[in-house]
PDB file of N, CA and C in Angstrom:
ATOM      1  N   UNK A   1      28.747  18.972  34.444  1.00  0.00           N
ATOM      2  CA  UNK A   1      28.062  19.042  33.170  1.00  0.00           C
ATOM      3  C   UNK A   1      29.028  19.100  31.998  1.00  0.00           C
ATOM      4  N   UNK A   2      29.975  19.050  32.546  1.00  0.00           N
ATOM      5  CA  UNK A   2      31.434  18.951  30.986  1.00  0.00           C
ATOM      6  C   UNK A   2      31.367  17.901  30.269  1.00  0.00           C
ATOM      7  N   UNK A   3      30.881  16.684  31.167  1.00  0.00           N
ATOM      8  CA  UNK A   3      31.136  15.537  30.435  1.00  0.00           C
ATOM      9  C   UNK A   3      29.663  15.068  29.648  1.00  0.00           C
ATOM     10  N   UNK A   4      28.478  15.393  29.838  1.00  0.00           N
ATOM     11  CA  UNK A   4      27.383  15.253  29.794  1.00  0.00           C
ATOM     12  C   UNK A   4      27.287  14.610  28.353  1.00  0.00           C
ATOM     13  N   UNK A   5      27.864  15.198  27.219  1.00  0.00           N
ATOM     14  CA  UNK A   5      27.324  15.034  25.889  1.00  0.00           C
ATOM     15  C   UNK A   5      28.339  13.715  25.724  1.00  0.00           C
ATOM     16  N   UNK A   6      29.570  13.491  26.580  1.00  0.00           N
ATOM     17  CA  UNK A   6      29.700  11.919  26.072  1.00  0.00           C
ATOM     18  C   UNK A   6      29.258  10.443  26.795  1.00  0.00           C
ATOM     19  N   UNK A   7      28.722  11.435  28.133  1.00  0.00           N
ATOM     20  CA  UNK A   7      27.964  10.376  28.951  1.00  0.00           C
ATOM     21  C   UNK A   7      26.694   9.955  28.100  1.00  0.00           C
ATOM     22  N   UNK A   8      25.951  10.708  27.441  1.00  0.00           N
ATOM     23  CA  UNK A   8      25.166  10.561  26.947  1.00  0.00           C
ATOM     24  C   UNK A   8      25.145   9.922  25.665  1.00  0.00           C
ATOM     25  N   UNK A   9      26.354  10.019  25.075  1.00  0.00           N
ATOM     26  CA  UNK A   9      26.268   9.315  23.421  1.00  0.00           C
ATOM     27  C   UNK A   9      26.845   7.709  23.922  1.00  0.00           C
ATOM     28  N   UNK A  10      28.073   8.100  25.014  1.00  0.00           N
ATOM     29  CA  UNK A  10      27.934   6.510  25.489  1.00  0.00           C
ATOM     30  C   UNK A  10      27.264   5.621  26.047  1.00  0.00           C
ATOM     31  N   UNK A  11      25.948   5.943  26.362  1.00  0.00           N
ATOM     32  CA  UNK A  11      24.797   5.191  26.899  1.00  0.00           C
ATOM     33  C   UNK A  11      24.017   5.091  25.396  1.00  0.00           C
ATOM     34  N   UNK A  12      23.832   5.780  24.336  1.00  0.00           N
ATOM     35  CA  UNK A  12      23.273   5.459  23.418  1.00  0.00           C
ATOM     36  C   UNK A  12      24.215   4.765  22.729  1.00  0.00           C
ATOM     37  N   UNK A  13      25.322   4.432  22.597  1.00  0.00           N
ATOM     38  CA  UNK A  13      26.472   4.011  22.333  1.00  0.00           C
ATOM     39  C   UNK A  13      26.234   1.969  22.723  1.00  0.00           C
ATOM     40  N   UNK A  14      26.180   1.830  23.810  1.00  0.00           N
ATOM     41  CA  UNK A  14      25.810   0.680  24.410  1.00  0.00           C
ATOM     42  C   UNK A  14      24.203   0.197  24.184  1.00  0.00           C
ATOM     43  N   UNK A  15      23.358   1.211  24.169  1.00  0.00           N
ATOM     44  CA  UNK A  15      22.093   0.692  23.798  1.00  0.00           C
ATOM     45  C   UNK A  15      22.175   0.358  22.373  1.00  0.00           C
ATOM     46  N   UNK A  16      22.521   0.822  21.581  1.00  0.00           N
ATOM     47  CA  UNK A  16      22.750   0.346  20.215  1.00  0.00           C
ATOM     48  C   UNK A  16      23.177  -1.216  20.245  1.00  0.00           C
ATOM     49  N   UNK A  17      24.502  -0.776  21.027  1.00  0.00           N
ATOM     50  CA  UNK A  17      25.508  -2.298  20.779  1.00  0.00           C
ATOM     51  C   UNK A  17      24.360  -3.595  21.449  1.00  0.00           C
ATOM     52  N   UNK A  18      24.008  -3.080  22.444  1.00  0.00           N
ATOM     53  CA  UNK A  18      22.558  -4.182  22.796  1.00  0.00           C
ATOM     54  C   UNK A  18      21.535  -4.540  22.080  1.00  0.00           C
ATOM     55  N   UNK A  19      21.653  -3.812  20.999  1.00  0.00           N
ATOM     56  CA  UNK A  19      20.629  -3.999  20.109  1.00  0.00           C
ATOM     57  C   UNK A  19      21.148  -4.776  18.898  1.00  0.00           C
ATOM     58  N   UNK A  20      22.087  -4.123  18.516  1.00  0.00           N
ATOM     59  CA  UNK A  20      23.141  -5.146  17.517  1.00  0.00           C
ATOM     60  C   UNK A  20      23.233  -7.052  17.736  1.00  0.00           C
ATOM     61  N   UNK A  21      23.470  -6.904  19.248  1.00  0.00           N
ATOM     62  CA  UNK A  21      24.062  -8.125  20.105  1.00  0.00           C
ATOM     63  C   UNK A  21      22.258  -9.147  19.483  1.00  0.00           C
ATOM     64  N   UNK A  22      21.716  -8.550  20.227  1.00  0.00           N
ATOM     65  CA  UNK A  22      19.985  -8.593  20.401  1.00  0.00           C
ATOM     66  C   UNK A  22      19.595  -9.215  18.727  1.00  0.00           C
ATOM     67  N   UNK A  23      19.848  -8.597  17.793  1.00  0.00           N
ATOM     68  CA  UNK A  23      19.468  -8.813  16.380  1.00  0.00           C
ATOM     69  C   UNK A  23      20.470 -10.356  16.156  1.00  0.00           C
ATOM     70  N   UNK A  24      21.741 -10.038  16.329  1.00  0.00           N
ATOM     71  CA  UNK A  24      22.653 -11.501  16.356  1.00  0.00           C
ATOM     72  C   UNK A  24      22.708 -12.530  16.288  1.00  0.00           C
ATOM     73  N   UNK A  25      21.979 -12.519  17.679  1.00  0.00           N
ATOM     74  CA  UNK A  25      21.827 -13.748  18.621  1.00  0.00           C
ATOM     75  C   UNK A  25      20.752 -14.531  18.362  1.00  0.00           C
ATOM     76  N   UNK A  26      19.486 -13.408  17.925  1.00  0.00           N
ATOM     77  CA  UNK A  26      18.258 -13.750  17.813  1.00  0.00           C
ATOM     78  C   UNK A  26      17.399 -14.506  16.270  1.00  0.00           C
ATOM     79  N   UNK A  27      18.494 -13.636  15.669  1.00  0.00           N
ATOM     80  CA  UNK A  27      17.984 -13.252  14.531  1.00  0.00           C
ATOM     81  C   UNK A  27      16.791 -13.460  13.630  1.00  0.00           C
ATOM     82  N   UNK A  28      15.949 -12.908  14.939  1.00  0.00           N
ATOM     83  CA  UNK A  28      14.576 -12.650  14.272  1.00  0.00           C
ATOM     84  C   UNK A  28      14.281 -11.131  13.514  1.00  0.00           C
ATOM     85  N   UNK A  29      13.860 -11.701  12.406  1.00  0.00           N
ATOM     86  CA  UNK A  29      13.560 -10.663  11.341  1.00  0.00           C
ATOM     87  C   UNK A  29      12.011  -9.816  12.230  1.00  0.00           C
ATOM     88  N   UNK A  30      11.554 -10.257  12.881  1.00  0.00           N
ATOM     89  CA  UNK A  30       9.896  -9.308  13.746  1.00  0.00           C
ATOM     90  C   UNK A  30      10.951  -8.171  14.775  1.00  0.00           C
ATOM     91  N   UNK A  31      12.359  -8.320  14.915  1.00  0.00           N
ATOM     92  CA  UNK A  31      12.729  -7.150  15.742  1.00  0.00           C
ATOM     93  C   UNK A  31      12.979  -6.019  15.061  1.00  0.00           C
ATOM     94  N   UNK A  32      12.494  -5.700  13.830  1.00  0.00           N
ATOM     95  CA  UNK A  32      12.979  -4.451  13.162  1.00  0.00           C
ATOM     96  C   UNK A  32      11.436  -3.366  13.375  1.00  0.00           C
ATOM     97  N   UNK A  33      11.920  -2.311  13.036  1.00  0.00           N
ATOM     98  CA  UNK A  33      10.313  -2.132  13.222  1.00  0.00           C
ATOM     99  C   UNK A  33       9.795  -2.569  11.518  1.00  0.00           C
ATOM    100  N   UNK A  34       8.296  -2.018  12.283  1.00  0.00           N
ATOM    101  CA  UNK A  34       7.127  -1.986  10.882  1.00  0.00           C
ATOM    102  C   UNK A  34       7.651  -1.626   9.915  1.00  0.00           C
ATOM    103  N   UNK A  35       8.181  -0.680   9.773  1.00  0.00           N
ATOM    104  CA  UNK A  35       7.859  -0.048   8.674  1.00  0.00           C
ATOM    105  C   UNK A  35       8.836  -0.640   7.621  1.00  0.00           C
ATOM    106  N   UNK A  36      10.284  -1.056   8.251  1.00  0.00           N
ATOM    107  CA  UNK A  36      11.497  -1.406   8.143  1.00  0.00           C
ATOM    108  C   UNK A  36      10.820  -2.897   7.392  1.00  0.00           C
ATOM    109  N   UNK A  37      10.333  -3.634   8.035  1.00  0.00           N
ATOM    110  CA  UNK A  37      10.087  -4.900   7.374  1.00  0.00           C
ATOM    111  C   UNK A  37       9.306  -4.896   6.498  1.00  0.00           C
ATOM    112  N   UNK A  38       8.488  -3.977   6.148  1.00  0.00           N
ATOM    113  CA  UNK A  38       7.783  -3.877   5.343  1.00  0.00           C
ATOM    114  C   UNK A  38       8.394  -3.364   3.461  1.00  0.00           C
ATOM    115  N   UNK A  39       9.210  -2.437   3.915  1.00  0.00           N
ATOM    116  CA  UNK A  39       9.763  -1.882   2.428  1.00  0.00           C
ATOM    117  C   UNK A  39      11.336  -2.847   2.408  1.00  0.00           C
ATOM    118  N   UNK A  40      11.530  -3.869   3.303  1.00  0.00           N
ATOM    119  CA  UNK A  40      12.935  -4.423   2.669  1.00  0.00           C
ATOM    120  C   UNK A  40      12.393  -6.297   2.704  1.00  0.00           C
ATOM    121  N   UNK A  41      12.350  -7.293   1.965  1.00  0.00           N
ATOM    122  CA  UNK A  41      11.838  -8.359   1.502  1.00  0.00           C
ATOM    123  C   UNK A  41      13.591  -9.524   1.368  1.00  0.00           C
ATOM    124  N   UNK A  42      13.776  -9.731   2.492  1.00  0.00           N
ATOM    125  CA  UNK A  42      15.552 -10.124   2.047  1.00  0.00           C
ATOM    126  C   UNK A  42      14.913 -11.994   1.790  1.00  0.00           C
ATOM    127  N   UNK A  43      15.889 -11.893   0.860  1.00  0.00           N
ATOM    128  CA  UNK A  43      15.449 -13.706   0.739  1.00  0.00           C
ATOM    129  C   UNK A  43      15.921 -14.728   1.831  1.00  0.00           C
ATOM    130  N   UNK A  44      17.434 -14.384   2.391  1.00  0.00           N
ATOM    131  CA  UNK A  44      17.034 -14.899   3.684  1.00  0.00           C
ATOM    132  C   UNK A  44      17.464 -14.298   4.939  1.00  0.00           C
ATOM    133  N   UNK A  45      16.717 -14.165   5.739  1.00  0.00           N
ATOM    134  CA  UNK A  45      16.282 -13.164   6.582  1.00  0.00           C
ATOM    135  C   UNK A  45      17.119 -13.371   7.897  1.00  0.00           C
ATOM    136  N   UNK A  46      17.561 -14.476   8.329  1.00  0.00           N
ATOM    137  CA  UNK A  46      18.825 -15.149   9.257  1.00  0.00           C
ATOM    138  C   UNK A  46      19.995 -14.154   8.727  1.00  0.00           C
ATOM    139  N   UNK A  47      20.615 -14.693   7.794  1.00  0.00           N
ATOM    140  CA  UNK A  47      21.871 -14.008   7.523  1.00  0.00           C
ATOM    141  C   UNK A  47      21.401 -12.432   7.255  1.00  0.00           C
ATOM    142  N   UNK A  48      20.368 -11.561   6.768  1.00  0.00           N
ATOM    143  CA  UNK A  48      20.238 -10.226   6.591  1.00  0.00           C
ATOM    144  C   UNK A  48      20.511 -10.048   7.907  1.00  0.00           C
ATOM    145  N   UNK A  49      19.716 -10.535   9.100  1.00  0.00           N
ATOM    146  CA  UNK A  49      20.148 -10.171  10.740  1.00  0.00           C
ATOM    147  C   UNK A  49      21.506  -9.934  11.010  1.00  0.00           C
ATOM    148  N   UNK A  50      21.778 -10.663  10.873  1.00  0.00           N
ATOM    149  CA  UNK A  50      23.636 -10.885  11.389  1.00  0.00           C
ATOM    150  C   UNK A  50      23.646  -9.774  10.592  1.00  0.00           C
ATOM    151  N   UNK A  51      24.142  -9.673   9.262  1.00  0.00           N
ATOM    152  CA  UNK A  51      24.762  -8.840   8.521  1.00  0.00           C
ATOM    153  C   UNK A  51      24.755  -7.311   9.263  1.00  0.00           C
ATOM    154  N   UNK A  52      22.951  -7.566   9.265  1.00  0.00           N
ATOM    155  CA  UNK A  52      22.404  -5.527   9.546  1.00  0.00           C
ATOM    156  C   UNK A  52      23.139  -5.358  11.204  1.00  0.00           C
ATOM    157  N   UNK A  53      23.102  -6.381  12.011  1.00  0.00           N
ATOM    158  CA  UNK A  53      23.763  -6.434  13.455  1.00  0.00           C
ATOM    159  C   UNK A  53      25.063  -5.843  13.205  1.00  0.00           C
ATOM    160  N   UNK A  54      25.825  -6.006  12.408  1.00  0.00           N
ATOM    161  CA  UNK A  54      27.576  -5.945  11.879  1.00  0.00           C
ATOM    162  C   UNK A  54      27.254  -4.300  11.576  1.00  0.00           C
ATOM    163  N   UNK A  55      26.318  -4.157  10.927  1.00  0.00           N
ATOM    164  CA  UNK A  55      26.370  -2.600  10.492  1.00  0.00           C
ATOM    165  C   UNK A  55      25.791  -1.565  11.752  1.00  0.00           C
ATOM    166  N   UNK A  56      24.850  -1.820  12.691  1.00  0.00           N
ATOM    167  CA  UNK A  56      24.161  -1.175  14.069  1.00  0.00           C
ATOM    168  C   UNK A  56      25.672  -1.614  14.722  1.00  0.00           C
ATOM    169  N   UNK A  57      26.535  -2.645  14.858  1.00  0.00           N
ATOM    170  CA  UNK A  57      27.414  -2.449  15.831  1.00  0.00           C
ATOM    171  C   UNK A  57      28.483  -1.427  15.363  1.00  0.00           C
ATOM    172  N   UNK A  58      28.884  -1.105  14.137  1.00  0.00           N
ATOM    173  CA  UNK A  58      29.680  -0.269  13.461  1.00  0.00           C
ATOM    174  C   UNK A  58      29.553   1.056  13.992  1.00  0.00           C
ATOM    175  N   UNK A  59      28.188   1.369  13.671  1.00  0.00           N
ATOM    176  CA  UNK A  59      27.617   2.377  14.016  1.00  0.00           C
ATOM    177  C   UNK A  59      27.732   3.461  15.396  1.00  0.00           C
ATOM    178  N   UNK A  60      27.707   1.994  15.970  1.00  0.00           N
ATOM    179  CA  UNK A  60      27.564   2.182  17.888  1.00  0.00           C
ATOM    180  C   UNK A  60      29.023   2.687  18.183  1.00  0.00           C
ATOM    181  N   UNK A  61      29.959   1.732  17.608  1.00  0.00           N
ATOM    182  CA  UNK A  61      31.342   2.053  17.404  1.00  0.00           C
ATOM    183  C   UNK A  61      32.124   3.279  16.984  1.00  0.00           C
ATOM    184  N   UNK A  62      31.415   3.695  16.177  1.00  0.00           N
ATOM    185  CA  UNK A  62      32.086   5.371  15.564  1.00  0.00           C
ATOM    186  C   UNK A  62      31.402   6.344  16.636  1.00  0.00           C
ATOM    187  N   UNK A  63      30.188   5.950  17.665  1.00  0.00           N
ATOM    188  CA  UNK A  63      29.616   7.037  18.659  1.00  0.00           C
ATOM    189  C   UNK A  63      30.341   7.199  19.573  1.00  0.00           C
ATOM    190  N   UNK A  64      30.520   5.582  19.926  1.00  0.00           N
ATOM    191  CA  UNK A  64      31.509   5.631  21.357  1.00  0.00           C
ATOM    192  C   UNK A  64      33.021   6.248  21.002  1.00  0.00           C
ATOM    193  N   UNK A  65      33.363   6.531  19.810  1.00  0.00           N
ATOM    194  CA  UNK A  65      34.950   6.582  19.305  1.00  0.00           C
ATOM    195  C   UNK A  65      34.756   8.296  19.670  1.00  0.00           C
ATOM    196  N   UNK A  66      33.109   8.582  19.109  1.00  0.00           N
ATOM    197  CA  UNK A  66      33.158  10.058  19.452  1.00  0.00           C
ATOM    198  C   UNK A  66      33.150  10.660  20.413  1.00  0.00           C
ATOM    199  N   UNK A  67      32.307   9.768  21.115  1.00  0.00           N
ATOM    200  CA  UNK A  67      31.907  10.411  22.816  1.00  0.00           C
ATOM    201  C   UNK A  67      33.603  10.365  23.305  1.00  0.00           C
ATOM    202  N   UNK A  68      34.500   9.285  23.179  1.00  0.00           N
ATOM    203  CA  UNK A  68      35.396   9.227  23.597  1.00  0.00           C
ATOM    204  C   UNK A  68      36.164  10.614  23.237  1.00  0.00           C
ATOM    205  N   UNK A  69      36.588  11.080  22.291  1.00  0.00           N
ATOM    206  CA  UNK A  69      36.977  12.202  21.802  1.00  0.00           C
ATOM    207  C   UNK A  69      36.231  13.401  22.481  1.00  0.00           C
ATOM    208  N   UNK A  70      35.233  13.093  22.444  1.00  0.00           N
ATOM    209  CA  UNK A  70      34.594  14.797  23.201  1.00  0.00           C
ATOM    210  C   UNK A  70      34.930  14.851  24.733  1.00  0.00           C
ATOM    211  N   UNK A  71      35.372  13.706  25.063  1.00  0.00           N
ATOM    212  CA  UNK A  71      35.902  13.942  26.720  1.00  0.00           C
ATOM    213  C   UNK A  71      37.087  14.675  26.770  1.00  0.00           C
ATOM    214  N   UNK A  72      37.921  14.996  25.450  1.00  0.00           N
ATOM    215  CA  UNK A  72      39.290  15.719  25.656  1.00  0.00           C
ATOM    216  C   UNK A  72      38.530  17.284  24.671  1.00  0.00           C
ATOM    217  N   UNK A  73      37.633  17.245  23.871  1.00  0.00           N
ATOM    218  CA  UNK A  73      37.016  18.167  23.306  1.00  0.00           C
ATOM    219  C   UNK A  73      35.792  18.167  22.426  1.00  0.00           C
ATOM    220  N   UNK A  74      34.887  18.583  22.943  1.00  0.00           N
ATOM    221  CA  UNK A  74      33.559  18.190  22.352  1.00  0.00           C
ATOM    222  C   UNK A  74      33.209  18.780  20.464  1.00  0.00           C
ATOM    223  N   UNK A  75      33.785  19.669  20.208  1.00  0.00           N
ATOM    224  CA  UNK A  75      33.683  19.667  18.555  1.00  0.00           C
ATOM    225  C   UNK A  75      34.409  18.796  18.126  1.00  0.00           C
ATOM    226  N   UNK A  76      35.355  18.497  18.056  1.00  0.00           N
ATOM    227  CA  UNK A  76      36.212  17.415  17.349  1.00  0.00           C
ATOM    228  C   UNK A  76      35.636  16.278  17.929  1.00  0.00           C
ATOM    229  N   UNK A  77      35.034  15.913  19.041  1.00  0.00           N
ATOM    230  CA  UNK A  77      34.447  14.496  19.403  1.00  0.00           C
ATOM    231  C   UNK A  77      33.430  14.717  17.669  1.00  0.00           C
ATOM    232  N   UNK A  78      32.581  15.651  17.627  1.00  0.00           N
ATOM    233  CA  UNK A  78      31.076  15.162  16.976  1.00  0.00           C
ATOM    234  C   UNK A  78      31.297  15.269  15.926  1.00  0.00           C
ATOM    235  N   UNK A  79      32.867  15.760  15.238  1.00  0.00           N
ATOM    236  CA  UNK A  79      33.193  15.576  14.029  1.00  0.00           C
ATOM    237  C   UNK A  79      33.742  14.301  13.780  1.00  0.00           C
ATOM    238  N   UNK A  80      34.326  13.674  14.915  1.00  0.00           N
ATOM    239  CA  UNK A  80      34.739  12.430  15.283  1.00  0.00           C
ATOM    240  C   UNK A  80      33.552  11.541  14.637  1.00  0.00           C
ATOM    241  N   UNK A  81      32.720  11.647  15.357  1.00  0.00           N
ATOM    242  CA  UNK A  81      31.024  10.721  15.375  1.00  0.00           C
ATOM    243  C   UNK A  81      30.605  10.948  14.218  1.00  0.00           C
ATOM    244  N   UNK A  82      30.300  12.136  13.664  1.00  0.00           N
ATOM    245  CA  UNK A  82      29.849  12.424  12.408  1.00  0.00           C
ATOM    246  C   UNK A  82      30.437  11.394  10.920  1.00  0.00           C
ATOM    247  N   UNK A  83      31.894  11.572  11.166  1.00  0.00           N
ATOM    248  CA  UNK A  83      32.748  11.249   9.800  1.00  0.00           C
ATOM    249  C   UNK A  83      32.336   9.476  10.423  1.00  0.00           C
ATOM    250  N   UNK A  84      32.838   9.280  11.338  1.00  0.00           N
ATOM    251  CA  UNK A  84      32.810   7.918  11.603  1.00  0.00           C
ATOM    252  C   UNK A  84      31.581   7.192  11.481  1.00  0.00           C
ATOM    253  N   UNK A  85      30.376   7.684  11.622  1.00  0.00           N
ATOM    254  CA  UNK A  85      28.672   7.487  11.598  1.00  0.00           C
ATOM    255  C   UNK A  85      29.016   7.052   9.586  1.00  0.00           C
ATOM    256  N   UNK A  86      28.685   8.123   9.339  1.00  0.00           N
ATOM    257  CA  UNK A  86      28.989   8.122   7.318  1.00  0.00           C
ATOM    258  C   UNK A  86      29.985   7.379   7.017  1.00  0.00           C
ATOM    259  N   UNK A  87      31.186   6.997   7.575  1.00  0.00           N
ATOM    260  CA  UNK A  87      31.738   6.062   7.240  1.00  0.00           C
ATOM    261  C   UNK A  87      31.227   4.378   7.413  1.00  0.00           C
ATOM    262  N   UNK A  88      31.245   4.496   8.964  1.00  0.00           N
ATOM    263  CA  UNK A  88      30.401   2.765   8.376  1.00  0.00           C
ATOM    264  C   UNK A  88      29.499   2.600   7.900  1.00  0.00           C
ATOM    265  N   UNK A  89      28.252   3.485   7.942  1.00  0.00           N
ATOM    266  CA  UNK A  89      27.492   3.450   6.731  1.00  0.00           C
ATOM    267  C   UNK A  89      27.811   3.024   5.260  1.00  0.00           C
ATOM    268  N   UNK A  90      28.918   3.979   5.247  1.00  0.00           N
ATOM    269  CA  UNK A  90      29.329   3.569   3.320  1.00  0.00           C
ATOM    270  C   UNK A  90      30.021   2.195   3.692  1.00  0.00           C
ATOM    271  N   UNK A  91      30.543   1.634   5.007  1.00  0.00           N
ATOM    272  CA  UNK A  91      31.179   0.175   4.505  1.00  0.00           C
ATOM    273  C   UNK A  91      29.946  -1.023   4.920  1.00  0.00           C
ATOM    274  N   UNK A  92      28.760  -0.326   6.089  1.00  0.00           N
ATOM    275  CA  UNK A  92      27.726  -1.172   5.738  1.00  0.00           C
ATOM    276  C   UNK A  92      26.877  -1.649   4.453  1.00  0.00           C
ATOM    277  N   UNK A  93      26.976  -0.946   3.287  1.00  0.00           N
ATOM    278  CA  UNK A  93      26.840  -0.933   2.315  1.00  0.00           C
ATOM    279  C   UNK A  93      27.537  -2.097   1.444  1.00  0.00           C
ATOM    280  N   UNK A  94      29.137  -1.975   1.976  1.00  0.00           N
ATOM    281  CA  UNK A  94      29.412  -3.528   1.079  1.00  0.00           C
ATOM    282  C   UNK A  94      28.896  -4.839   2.457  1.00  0.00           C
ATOM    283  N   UNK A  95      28.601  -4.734   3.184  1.00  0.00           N
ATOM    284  CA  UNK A  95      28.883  -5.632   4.374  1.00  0.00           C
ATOM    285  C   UNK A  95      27.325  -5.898   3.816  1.00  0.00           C
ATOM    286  N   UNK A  96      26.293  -5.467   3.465  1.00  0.00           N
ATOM    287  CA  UNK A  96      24.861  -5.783   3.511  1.00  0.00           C
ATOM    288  C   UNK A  96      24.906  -6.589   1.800  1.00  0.00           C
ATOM    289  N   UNK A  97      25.597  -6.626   1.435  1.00  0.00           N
ATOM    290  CA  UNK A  97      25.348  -7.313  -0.052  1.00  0.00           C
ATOM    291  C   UNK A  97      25.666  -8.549   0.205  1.00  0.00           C
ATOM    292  N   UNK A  98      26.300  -9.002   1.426  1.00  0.00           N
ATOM    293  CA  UNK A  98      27.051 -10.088   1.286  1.00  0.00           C
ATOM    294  C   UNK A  98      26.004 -11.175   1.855  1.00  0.00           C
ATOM    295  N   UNK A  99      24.603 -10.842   2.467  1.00  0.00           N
ATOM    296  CA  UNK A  99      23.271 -10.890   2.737  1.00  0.00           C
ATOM    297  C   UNK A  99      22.383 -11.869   1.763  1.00  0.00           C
ATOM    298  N   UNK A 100      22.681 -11.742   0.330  1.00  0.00           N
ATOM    299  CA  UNK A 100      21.950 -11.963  -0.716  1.00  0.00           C
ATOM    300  C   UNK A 100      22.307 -12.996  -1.129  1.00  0.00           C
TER     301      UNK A 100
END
């Protein structure tokens, strides 16, 4: 049970990245949910995919960077995940303008 909390962020870690991959490839705008398509109107909706894929794989990326870290110590892993989560966020932010 030592390893549990990065077995676990690395399986959500990979389900993400499958989902990223999934948005990519597909890039159908009906895979977001409801609610999501409803309050965002992108003019074109191909490239918003890719883009938002670039930002869910980022994402997935700073978990697995954490889980990785919590295998040598689990607070510094989720401070790991934490800073790294808020960070690509703030660089999904320029990465989603480029969308428009």
């Amino acid at each position: 049970m030592d390893y549990a909390f990065s077995i676990l962020m690395f399986i959500f870690a990979g389900a993400l990245l499958l989902y990223a991959a999934l948005m990519a490839i597909t890039k159908d705008y009906r895979i977001l949910p409801y609610q999501s398509r409803v309050s965002v109107k992108p003019g074109n909706s191909e490239k918003y995919m890719v883009q938002l894929a670039k930002i869910v794989a980022l994402v997935a990326l700073a978990i697995a960077l954490g889980a990785a870290v919590a295998l040598w110590n689990i607070p510094v892993g989720a401070v790991v995940m934490l800073v790294g989560a808020i960070a690509s966020l703030w660089f999904g932010t320029k990465i989603i303008w480029k969308a428009e």
